[in-house]
N, C-alpha and C. Protein backbone atom coordinates (compact mmCIF):
# COMPACT_ATOMS: atom_id res chain seq x y z
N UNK A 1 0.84 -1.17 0.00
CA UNK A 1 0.00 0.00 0.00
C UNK A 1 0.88 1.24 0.00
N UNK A 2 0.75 2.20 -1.15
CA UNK A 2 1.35 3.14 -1.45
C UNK A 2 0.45 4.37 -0.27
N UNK A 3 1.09 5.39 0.56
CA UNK A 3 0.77 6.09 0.87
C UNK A 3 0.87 7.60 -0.17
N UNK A 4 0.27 8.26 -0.38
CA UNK A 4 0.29 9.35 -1.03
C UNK A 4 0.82 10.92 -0.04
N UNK A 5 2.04 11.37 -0.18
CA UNK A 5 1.62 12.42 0.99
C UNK A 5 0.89 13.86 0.64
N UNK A 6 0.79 14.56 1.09
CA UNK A 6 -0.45 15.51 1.50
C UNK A 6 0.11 16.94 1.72
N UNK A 7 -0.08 17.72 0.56
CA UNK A 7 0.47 19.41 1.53
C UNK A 7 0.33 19.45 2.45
N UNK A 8 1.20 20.53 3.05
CA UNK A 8 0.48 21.15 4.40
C UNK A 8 -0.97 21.55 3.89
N UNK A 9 -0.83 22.55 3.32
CA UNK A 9 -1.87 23.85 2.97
C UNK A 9 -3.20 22.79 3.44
N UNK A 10 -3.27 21.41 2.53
CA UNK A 10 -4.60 20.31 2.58
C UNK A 10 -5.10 19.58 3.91
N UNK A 11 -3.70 19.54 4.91
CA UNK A 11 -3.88 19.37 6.15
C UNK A 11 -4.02 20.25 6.81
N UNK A 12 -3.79 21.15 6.46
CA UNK A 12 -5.00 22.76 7.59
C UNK A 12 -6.05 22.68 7.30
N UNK A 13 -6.05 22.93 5.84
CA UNK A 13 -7.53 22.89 5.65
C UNK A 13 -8.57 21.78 5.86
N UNK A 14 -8.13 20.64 5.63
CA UNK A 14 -9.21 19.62 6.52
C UNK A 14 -9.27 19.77 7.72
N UNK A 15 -8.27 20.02 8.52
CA UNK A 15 -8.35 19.89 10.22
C UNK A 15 -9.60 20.99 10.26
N UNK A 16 -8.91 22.15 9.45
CA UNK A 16 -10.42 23.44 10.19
C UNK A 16 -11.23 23.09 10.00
N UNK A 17 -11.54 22.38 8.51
CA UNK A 17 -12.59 21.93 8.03
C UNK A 17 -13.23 20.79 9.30
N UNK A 18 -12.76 19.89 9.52
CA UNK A 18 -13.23 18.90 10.59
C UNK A 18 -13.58 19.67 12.05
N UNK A 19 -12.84 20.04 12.13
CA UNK A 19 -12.90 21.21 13.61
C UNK A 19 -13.90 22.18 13.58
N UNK A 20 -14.42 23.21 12.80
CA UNK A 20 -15.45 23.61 12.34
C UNK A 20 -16.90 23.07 12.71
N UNK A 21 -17.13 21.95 11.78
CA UNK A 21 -17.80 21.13 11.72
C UNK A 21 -18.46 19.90 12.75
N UNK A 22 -17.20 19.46 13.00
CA UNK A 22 -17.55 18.27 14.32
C UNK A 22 -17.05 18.60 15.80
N UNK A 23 -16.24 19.51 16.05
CA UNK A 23 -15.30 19.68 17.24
C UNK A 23 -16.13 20.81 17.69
N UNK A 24 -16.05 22.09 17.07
CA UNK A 24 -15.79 23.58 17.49
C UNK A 24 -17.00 23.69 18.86
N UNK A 25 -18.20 23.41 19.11
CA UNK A 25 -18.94 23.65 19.38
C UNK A 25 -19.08 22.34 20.50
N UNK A 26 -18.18 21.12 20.82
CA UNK A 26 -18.02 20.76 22.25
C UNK A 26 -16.79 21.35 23.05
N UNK A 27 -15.77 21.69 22.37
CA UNK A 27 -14.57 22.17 22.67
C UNK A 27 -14.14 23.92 22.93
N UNK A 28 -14.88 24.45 22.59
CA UNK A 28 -14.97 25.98 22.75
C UNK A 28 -15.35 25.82 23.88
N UNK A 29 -14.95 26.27 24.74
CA UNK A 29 -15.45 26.45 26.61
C UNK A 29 -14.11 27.44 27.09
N UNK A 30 -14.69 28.26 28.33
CA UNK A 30 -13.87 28.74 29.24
C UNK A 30 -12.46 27.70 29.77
N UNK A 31 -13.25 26.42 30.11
CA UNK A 31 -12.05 25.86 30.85
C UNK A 31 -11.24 24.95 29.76
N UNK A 32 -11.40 24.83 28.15
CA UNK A 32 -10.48 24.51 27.46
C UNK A 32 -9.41 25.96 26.50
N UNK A 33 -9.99 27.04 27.23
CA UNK A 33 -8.93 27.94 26.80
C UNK A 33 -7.86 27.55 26.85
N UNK A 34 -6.74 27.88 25.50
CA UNK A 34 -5.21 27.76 25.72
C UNK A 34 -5.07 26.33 26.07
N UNK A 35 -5.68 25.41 25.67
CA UNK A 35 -5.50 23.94 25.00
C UNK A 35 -5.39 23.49 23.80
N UNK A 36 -4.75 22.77 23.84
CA UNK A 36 -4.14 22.08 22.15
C UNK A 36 -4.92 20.93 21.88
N UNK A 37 -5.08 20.84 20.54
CA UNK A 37 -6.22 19.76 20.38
C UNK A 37 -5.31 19.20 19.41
N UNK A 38 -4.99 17.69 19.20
CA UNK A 38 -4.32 16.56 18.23
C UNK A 38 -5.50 15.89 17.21
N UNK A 39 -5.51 15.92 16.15
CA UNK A 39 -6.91 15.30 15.19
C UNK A 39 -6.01 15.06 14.55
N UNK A 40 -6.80 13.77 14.19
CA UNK A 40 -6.33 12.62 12.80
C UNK A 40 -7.21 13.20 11.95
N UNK A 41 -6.60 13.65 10.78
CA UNK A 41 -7.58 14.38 9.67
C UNK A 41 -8.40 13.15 9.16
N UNK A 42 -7.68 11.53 8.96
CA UNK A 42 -8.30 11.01 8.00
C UNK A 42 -9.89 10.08 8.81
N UNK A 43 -9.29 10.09 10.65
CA UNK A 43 -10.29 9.01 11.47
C UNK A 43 -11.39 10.11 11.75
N UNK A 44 -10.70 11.08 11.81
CA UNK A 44 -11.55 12.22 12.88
C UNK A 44 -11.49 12.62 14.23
N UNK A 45 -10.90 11.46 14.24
CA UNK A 45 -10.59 10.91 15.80
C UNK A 45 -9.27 12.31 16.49
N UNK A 46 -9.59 12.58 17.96
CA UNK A 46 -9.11 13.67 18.42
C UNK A 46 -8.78 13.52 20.11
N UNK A 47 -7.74 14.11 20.38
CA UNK A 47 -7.57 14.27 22.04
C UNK A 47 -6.88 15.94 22.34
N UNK A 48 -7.51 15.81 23.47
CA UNK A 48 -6.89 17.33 23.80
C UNK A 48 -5.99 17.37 25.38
């Protein structure tokens, strides 16, 4: 299995894109200010 790699530019833009979409709106809070969030662009899958 050939992996293909991926601009940056395409991995920002999916993450916001995913983050936007599925994240922004459990993760926006007072007490996750100034936390870093890790997302797998391709699972979705995320930890902070």
């Amino acid at each position: 299995m050939t992996i293909e790699p991926m601009a940056s530019a395409d991995v920002v833009r999916i993450g916001q894109d995913i983050y936007a979409r599925d994240l922004q709106t459990k993760l926006d809070t007072p007490e996750n200010q100034g936390r870093l969030v890790a997302l797998d662009i391709k699972s979705g899958d995320y930890e902070m």
